[in-house]
N, C-alpha and C. Protein backbone atom coordinates (compact mmCIF):
# COMPACT_ATOMS: atom_id res chain seq x y z
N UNK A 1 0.85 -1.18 0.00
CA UNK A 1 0.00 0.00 0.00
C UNK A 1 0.90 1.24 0.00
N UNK A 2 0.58 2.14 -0.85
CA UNK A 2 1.61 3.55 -1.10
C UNK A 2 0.56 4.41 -0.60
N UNK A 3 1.35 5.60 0.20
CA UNK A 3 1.12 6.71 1.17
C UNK A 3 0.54 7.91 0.49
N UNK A 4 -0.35 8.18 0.62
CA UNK A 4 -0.18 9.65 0.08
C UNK A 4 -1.10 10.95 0.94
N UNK A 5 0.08 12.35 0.98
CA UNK A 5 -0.43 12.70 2.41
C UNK A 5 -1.33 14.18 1.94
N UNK A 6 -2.18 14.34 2.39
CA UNK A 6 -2.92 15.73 2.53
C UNK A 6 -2.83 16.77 3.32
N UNK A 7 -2.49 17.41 3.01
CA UNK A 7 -2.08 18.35 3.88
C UNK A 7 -2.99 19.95 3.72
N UNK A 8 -4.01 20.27 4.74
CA UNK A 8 -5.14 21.39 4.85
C UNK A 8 -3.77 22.49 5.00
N UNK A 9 -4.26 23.33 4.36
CA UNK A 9 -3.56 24.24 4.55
C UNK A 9 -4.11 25.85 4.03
N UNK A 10 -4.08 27.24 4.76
CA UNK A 10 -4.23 28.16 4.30
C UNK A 10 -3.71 28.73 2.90
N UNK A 11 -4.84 29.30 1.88
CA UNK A 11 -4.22 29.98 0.99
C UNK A 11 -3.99 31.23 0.90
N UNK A 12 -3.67 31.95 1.98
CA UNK A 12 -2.84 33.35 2.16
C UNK A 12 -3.72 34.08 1.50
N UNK A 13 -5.49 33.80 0.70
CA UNK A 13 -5.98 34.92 0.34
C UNK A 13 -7.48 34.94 0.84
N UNK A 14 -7.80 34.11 2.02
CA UNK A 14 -8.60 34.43 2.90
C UNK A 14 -9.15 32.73 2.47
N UNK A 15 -8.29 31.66 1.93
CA UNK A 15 -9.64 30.28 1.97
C UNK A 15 -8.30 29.46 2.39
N UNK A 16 -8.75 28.14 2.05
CA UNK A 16 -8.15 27.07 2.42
C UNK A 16 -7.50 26.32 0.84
N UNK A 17 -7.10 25.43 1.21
CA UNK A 17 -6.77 24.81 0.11
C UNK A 17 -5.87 23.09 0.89
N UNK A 18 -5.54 22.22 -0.39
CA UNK A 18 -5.57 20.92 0.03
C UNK A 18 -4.01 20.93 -0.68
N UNK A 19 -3.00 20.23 -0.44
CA UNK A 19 -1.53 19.61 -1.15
C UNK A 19 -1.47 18.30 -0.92
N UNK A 20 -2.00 17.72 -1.83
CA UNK A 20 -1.84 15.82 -2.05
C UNK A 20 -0.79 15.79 -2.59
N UNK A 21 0.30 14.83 -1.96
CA UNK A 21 1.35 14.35 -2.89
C UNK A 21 1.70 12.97 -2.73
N UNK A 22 2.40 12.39 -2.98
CA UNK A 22 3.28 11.19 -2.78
C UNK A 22 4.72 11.51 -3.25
N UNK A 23 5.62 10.41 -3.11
CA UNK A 23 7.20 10.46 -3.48
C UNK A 23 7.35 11.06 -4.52
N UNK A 24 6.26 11.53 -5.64
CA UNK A 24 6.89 11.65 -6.77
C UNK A 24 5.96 13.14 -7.08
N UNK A 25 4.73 13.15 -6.92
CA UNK A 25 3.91 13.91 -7.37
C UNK A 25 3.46 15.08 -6.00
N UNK A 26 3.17 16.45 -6.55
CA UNK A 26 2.29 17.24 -5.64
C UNK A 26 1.55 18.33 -5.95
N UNK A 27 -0.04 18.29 -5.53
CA UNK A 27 -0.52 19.36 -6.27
C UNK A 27 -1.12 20.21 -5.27
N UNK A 28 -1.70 20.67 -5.64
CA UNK A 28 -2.41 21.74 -4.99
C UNK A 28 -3.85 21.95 -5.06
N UNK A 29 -4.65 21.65 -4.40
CA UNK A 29 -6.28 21.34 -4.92
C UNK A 29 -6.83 22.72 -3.91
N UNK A 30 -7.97 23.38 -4.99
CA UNK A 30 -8.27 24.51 -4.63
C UNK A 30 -9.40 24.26 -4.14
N UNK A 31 -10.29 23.13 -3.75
CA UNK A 31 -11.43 23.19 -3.04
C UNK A 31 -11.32 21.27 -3.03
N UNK A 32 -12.61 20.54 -2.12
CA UNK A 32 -12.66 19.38 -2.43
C UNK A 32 -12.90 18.66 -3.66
N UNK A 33 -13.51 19.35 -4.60
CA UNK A 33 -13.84 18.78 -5.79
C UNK A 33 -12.89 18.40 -6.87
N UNK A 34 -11.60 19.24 -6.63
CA UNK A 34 -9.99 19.46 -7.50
C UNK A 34 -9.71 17.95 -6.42
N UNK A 35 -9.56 17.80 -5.59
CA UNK A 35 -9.03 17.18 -4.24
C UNK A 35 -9.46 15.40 -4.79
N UNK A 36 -10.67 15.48 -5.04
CA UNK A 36 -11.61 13.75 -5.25
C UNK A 36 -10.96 13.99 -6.62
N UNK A 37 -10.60 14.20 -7.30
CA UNK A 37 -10.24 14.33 -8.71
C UNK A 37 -8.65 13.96 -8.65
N UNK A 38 -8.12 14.87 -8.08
CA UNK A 38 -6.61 14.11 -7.98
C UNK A 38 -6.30 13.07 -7.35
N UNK A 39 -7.13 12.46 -6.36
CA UNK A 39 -6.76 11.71 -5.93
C UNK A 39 -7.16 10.33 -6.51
N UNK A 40 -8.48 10.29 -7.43
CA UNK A 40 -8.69 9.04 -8.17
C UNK A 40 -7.16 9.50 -9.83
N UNK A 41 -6.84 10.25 -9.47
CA UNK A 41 -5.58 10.13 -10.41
C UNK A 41 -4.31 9.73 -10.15
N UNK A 42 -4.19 9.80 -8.61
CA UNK A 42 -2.70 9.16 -7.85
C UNK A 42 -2.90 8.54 -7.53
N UNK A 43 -4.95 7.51 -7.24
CA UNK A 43 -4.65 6.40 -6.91
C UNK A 43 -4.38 5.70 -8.05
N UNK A 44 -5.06 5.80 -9.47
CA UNK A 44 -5.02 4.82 -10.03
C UNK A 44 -3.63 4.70 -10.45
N UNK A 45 -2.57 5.95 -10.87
CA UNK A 45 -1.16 5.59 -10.65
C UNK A 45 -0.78 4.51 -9.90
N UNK A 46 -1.05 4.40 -8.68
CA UNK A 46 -0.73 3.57 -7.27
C UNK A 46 -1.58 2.34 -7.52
N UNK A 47 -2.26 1.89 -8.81
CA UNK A 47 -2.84 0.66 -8.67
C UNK A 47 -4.37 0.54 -7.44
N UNK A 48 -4.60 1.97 -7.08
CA UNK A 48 -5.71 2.29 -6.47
C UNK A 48 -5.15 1.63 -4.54
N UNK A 49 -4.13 1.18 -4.90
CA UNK A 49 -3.49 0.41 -3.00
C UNK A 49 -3.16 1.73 -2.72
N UNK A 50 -3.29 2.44 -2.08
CA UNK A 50 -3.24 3.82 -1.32
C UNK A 50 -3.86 3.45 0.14
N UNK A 51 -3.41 5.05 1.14
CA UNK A 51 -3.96 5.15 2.12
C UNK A 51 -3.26 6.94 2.63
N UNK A 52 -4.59 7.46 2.31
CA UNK A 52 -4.20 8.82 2.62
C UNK A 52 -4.15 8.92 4.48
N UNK A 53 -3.19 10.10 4.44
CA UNK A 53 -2.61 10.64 5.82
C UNK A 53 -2.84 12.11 5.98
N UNK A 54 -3.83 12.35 6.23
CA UNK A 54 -3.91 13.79 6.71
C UNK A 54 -3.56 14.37 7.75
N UNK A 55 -3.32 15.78 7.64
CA UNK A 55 -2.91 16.73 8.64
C UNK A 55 -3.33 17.81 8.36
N UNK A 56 -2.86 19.01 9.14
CA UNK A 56 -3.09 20.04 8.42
C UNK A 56 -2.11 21.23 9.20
N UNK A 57 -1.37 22.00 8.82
CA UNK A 57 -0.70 23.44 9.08
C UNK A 57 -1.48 24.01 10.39
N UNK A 58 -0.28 24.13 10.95
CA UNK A 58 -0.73 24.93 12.41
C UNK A 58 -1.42 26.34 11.93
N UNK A 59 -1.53 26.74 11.05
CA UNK A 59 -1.95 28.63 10.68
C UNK A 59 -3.92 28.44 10.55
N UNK A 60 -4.32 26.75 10.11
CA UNK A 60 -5.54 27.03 9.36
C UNK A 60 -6.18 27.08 10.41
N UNK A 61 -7.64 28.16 10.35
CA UNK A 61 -8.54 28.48 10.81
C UNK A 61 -9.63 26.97 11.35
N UNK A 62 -10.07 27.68 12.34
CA UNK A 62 -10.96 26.44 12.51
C UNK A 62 -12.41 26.45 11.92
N UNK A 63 -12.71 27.55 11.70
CA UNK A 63 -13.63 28.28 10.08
C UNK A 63 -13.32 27.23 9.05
N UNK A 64 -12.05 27.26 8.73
CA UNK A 64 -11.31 26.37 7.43
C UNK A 64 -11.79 25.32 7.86
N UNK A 65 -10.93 24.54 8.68
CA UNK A 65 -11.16 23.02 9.18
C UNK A 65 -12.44 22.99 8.98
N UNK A 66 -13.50 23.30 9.67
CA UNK A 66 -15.04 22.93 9.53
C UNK A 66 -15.69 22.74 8.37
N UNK A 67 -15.54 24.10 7.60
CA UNK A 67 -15.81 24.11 6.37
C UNK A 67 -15.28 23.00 5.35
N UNK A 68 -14.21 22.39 5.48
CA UNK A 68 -13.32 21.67 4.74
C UNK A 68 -14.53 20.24 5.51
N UNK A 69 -14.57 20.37 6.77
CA UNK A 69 -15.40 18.54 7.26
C UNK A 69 -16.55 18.70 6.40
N UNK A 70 -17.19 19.73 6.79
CA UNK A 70 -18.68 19.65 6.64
C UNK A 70 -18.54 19.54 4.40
N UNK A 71 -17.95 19.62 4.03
CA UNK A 71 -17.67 19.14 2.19
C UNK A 71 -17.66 18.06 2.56
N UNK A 72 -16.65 17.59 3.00
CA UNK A 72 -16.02 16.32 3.04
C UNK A 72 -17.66 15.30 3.93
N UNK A 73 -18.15 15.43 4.72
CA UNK A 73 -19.22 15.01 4.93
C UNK A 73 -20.38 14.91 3.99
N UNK A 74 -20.72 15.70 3.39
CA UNK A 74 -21.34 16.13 1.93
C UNK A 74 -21.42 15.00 0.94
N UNK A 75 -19.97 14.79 0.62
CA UNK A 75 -19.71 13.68 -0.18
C UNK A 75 -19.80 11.81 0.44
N UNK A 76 -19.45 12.37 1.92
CA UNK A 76 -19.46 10.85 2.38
C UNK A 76 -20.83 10.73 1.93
N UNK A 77 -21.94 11.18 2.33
CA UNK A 77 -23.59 11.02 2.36
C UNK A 77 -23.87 10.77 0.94
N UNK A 78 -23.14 11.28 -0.23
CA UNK A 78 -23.55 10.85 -1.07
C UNK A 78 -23.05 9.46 -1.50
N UNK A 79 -21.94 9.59 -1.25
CA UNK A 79 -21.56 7.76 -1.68
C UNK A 79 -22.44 6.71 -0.71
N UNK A 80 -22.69 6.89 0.31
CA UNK A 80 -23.55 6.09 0.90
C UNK A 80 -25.00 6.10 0.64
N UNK A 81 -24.99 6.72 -0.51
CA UNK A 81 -26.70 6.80 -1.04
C UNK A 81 -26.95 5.88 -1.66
């Protein structure tokens, strides 16, 4: 299984933003929707065996963080539909 880590992080112009990378690759996803998109692209690189590791930058807001769950919740509800 290959790693790949997320990292929440402020974008210095009042939002948030996401940096998925692994050993080789790193991008920069400007909301969750860039975010589910790159990541069915580094998994299928990775043969889809992945296991993301999140964190996030001591600077982001807890505004951010929330906002960032409550997407990310959004989508869980829909795959479980």
């Amino acid at each position: 299984m290959d790693i790949l880590n997320a990292i929440v992080q402020e974008d210095n112009v009042g939002g948030w933003n996401i940096k998925l990378s692994d050993e080789i690759t790193s991008v920069i996803c400007a909301n969750i929707d860039e975010f589910s998109e790159q990541l069915a692209i580094m998994g299928a690189a990775h043969n889809n065996d992945i296991s993301v590791v999140w964190s996030k930058n001591s600077d982001v807001t807890d505004e951010h963080f929330y906002e960032l769950h409550q997407q990310m919740a959004k989508i869980k509800e829909t795959i479980e539909e």
